[in-house]
PDB file of N, CA and C in Angstrom:
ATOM      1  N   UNK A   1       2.300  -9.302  13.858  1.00  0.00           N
ATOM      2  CA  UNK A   1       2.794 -10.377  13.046  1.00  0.00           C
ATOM      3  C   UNK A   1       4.225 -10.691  13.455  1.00  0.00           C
ATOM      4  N   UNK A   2       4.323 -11.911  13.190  1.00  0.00           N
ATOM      5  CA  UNK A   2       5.945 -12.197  14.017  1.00  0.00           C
ATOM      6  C   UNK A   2       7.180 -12.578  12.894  1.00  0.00           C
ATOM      7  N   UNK A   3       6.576 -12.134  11.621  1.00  0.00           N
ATOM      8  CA  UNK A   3       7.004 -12.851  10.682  1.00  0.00           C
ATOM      9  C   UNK A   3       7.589 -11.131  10.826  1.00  0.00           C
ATOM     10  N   UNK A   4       9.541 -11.786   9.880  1.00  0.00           N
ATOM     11  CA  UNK A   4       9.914 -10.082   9.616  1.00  0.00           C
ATOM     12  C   UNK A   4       9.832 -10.239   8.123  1.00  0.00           C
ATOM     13  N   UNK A   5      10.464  -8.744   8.180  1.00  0.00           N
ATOM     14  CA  UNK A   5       9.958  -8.454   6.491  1.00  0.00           C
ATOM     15  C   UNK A   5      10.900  -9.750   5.543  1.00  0.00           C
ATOM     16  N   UNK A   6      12.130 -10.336   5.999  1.00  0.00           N
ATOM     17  CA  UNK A   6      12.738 -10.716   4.678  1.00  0.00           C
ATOM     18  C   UNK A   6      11.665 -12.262   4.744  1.00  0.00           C
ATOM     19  N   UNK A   7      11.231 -12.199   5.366  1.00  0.00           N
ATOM     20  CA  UNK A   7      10.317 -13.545   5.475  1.00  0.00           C
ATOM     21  C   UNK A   7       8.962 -13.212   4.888  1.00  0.00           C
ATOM     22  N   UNK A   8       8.729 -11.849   4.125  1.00  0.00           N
ATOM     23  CA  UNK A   8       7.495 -11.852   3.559  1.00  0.00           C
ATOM     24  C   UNK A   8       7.531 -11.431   2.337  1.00  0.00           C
ATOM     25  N   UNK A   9       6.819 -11.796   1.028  1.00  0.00           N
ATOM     26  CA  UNK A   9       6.890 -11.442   0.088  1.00  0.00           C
ATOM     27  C   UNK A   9       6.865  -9.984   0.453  1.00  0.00           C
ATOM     28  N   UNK A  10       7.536  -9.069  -1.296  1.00  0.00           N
ATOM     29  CA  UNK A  10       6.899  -8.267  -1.737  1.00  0.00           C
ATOM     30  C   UNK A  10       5.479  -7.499  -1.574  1.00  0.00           C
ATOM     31  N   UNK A  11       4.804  -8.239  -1.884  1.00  0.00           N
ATOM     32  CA  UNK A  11       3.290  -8.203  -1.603  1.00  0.00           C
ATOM     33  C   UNK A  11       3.186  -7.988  -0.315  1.00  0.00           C
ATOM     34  N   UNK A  12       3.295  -9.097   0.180  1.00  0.00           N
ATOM     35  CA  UNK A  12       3.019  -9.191   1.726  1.00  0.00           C
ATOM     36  C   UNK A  12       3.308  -7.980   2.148  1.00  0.00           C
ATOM     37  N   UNK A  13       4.684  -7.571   2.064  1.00  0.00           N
ATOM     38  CA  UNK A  13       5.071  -6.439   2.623  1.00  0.00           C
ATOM     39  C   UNK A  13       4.258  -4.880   2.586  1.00  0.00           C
ATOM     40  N   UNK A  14       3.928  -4.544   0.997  1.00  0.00           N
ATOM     41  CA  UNK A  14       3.314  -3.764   0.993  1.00  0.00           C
ATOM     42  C   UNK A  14       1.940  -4.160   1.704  1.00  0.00           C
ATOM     43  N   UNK A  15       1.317  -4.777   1.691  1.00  0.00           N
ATOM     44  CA  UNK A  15      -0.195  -5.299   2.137  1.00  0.00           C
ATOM     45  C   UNK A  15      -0.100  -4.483   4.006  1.00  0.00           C
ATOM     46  N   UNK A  16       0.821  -5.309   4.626  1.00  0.00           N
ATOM     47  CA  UNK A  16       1.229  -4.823   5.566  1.00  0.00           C
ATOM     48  C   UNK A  16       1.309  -3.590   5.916  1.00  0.00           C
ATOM     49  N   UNK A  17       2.049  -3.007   5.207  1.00  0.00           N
ATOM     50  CA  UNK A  17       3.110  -1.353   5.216  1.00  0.00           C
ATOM     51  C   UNK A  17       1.209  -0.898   5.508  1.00  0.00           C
ATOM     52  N   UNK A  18       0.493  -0.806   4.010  1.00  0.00           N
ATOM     53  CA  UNK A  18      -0.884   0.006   4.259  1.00  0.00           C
ATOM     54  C   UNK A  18      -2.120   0.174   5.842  1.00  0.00           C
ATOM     55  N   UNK A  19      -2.071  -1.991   5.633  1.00  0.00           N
ATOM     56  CA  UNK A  19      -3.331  -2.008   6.512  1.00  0.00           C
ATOM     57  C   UNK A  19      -2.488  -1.430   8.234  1.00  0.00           C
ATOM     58  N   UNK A  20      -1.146  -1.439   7.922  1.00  0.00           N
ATOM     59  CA  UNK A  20      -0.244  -0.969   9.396  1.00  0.00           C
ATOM     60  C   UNK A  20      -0.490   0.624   9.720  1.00  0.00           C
ATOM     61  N   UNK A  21      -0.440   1.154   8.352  1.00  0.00           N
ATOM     62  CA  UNK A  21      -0.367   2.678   8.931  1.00  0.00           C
ATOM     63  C   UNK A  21      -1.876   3.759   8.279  1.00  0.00           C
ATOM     64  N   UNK A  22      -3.039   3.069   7.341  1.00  0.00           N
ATOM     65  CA  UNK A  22      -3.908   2.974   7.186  1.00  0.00           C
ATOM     66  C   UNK A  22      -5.178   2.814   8.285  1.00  0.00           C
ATOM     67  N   UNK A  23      -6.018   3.604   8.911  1.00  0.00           N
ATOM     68  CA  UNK A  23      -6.734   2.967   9.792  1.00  0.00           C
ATOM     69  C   UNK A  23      -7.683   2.240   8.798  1.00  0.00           C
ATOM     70  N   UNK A  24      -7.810   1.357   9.615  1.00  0.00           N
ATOM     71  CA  UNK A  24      -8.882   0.470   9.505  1.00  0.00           C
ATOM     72  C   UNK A  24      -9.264  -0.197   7.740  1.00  0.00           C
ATOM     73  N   UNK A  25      -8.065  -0.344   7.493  1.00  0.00           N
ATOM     74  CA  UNK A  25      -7.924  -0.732   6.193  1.00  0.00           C
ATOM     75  C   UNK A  25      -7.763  -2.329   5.747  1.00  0.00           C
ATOM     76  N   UNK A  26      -8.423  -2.527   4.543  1.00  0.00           N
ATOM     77  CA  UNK A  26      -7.724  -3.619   3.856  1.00  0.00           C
ATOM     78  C   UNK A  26      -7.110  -3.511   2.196  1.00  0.00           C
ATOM     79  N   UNK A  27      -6.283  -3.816   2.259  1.00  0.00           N
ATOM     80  CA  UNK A  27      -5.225  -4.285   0.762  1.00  0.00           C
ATOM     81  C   UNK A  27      -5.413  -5.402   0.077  1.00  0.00           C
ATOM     82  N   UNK A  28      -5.527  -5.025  -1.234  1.00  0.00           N
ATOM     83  CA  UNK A  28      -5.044  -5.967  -1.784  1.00  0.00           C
ATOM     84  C   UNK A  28      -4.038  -5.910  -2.836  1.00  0.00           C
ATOM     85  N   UNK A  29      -3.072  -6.665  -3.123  1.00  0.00           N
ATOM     86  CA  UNK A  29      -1.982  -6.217  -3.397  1.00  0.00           C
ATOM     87  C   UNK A  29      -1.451  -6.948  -4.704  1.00  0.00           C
ATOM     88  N   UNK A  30      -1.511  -6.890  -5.949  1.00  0.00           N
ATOM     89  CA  UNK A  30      -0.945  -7.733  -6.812  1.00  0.00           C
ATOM     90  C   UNK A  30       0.411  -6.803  -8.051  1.00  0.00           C
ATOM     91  N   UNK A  31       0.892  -7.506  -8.843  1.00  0.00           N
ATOM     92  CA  UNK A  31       2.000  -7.232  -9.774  1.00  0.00           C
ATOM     93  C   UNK A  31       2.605  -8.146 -10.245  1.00  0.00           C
ATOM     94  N   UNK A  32       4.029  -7.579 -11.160  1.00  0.00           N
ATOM     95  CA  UNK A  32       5.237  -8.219 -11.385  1.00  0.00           C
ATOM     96  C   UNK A  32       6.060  -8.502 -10.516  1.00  0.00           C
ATOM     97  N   UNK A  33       5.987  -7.690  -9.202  1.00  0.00           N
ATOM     98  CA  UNK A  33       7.588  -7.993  -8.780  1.00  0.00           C
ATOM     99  C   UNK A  33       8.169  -6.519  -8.609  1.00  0.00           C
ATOM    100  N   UNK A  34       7.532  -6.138  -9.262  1.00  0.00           N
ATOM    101  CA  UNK A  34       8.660  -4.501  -9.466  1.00  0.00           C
ATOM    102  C   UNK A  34       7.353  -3.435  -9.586  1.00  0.00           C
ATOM    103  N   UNK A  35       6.592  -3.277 -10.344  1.00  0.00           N
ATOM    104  CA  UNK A  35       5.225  -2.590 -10.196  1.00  0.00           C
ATOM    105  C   UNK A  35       4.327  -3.364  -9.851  1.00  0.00           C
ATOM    106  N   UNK A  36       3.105  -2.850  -9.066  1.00  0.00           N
ATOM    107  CA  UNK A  36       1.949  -3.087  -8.539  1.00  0.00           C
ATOM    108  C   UNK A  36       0.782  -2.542  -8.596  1.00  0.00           C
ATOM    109  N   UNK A  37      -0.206  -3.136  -8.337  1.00  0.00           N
ATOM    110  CA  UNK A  37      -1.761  -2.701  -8.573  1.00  0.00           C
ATOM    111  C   UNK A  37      -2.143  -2.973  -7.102  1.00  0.00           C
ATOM    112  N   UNK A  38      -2.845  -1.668  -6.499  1.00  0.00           N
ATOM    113  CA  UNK A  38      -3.302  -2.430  -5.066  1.00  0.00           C
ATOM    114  C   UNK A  38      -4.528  -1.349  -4.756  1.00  0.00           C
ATOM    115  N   UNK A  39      -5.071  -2.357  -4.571  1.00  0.00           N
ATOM    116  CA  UNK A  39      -6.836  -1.458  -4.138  1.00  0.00           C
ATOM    117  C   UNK A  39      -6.259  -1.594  -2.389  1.00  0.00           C
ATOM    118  N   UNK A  40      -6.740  -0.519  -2.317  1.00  0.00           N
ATOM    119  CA  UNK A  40      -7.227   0.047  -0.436  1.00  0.00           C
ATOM    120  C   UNK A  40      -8.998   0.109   0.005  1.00  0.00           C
ATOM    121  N   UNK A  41      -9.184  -0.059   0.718  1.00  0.00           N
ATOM    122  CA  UNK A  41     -10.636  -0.119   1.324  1.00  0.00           C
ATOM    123  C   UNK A  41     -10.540   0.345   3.104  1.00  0.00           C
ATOM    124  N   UNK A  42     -10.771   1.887   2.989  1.00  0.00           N
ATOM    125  CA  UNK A  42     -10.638   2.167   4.579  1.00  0.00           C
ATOM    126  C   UNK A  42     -12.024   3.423   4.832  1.00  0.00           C
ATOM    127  N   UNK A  43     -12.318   3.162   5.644  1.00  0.00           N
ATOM    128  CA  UNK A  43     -13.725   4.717   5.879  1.00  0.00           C
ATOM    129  C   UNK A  43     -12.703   5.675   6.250  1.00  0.00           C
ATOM    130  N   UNK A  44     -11.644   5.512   6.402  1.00  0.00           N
ATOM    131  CA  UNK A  44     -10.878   6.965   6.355  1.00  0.00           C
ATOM    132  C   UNK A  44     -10.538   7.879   5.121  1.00  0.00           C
ATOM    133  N   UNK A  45     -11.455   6.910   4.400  1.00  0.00           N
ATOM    134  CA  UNK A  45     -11.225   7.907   2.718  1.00  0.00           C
ATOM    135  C   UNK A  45     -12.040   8.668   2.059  1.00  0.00           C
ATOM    136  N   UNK A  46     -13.568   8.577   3.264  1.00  0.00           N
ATOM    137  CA  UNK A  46     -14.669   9.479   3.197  1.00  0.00           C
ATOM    138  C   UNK A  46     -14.309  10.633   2.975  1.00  0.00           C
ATOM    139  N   UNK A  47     -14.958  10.847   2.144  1.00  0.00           N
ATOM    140  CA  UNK A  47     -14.719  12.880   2.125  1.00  0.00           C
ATOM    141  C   UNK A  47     -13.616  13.448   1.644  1.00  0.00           C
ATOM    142  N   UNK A  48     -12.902  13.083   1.457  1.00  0.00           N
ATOM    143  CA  UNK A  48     -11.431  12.779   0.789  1.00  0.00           C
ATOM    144  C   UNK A  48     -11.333  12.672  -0.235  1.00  0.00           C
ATOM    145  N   UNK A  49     -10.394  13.786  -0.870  1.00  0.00           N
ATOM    146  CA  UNK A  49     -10.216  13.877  -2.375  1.00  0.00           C
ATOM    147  C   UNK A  49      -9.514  12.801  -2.891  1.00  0.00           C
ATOM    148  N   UNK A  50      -9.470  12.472  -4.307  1.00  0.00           N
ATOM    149  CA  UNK A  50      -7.900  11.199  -4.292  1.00  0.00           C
ATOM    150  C   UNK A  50      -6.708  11.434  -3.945  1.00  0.00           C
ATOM    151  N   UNK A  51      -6.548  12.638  -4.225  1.00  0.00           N
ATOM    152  CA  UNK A  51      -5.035  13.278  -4.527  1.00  0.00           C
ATOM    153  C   UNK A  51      -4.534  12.934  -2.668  1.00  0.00           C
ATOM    154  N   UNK A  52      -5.632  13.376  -1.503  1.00  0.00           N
ATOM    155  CA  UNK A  52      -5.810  12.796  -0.051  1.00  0.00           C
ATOM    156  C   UNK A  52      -5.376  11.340  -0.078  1.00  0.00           C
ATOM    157  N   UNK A  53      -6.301  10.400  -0.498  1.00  0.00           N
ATOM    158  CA  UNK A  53      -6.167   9.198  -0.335  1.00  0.00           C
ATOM    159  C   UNK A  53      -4.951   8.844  -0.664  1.00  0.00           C
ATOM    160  N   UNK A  54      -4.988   8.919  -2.076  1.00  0.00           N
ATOM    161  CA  UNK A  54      -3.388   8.420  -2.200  1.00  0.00           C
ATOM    162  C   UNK A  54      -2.476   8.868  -1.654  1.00  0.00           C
ATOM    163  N   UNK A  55      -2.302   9.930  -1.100  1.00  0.00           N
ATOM    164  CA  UNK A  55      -0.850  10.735  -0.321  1.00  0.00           C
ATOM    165  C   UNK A  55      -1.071   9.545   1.016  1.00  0.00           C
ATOM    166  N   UNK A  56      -2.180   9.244   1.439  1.00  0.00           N
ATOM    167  CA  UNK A  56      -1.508   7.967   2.562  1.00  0.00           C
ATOM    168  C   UNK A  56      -1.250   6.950   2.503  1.00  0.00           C
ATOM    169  N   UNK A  57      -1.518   6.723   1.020  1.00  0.00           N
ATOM    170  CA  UNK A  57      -1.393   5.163   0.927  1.00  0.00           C
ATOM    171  C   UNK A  57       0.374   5.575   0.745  1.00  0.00           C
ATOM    172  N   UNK A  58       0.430   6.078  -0.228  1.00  0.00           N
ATOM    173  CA  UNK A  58       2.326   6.255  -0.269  1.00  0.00           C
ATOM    174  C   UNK A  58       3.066   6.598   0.501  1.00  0.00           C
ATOM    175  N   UNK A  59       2.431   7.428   1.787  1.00  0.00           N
ATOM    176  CA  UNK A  59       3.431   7.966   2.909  1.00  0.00           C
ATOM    177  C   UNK A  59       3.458   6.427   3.055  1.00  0.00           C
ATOM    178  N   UNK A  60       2.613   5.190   3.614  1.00  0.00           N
ATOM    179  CA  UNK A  60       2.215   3.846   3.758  1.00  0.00           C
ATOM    180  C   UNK A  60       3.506   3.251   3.644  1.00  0.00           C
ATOM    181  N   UNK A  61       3.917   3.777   2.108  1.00  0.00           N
ATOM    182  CA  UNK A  61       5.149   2.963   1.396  1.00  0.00           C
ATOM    183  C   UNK A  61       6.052   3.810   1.065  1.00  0.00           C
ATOM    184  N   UNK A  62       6.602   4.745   2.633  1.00  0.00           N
ATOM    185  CA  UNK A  62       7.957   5.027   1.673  1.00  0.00           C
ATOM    186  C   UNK A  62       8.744   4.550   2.204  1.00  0.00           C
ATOM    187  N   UNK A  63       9.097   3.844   3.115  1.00  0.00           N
ATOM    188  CA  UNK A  63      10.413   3.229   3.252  1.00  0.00           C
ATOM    189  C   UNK A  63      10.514   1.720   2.029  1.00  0.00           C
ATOM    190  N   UNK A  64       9.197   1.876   1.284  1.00  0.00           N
ATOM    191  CA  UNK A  64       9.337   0.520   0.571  1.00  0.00           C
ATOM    192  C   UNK A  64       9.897   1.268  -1.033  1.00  0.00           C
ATOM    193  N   UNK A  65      10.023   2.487  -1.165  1.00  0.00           N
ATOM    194  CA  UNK A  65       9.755   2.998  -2.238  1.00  0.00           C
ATOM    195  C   UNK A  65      11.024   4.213  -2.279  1.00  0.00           C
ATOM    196  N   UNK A  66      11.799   4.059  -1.398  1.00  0.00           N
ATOM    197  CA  UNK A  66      12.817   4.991  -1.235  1.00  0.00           C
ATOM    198  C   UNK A  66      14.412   4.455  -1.404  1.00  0.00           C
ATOM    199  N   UNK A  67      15.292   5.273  -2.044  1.00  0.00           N
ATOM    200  CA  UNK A  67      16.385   4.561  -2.792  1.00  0.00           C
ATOM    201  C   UNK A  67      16.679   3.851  -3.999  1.00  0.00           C
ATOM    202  N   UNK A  68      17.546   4.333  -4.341  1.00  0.00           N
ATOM    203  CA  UNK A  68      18.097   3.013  -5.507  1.00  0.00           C
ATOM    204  C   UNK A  68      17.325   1.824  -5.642  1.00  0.00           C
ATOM    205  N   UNK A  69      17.576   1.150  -4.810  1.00  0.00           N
ATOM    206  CA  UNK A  69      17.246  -0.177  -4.677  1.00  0.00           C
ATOM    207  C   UNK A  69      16.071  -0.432  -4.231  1.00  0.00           C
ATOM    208  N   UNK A  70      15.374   0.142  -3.751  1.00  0.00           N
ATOM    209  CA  UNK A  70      13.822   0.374  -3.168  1.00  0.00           C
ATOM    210  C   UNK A  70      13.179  -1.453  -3.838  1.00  0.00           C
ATOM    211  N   UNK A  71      12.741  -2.044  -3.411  1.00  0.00           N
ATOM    212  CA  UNK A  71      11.916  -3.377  -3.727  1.00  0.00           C
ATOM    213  C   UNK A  71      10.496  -2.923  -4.712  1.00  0.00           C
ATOM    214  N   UNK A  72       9.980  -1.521  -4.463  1.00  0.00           N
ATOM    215  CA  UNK A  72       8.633  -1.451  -4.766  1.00  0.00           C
ATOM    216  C   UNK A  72       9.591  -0.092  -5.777  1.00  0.00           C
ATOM    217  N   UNK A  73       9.386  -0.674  -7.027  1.00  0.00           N
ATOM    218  CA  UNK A  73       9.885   0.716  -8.376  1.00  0.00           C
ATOM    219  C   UNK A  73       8.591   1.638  -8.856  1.00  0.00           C
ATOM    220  N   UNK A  74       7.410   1.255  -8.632  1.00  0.00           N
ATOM    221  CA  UNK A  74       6.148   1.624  -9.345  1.00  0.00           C
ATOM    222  C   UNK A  74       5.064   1.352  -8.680  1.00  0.00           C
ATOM    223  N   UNK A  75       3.756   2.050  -8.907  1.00  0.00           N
ATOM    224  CA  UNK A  75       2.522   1.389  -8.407  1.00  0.00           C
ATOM    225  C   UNK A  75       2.198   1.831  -9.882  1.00  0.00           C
ATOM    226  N   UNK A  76       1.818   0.408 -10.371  1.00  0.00           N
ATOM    227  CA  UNK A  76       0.766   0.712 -11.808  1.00  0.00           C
ATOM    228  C   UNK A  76      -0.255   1.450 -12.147  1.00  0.00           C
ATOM    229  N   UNK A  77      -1.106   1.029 -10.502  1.00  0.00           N
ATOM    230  CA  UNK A  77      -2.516   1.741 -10.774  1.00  0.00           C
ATOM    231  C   UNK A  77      -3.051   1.600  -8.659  1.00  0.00           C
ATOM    232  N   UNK A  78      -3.597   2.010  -8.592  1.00  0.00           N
ATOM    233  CA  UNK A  78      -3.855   2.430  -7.051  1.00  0.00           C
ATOM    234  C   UNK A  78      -5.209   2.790  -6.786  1.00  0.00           C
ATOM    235  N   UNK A  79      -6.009   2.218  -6.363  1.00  0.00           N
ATOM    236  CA  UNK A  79      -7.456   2.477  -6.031  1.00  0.00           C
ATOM    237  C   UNK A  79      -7.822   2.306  -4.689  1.00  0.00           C
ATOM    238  N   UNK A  80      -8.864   3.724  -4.387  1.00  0.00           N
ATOM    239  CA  UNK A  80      -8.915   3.768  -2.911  1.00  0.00           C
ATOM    240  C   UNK A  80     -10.254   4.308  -2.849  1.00  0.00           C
ATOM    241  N   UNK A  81     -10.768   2.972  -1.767  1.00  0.00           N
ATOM    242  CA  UNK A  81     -12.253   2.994  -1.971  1.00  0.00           C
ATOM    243  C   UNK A  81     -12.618   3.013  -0.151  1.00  0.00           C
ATOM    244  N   UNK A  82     -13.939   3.707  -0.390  1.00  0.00           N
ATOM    245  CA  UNK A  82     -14.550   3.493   1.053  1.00  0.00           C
ATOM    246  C   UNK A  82     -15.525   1.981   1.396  1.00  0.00           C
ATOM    247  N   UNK A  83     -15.681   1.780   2.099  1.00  0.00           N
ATOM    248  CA  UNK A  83     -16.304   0.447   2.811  1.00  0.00           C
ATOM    249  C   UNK A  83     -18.023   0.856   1.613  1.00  0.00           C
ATOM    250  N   UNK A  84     -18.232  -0.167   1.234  1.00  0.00           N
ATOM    251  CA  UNK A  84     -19.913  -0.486   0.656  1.00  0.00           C
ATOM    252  C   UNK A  84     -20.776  -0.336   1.499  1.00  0.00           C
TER     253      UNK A  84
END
């Protein structure tokens, strides 16, 4: 993508951060602004406990989620599903 981050929402950004360091993933990403709700969908979550899944979705986001000032304060709720 050629777009940089100050050129992408919030959203965008996280959406990014996941399906970037996520194999074979898709996001979807909604909120306020400050907390978020974001479903993941990757076959890398087969077999995989949650407590697994989620530790990659957040490694995903820690430079979005680190500091004071961090853009991303919360994930509301976080769901991580394998392909149907």
């Amino acid at each position: 993508m050629n777009e940089t981050a100050s050129q992408l929402t919030i959203e965008e950004q996280i959406k990014q951060a996941i399906e970037t360091s996520v194999p074979d993933s898709t996001a979807e990403v909604g909120g306020d602004g400050r907390h978020f709700e974001i479903q993941v969908v990757s076959p890398v979550f087969e077999g995989k406990r949650t407590l697994e899944k989620q530790r990659l979705v957040y490694a995903a986001l820690g430079d979005l989620m680190a500091g004071s000032n961090a853009p991303v304060h919360a994930i509301a709720r976080l769901e991580t599903l394998t392909p149907a």
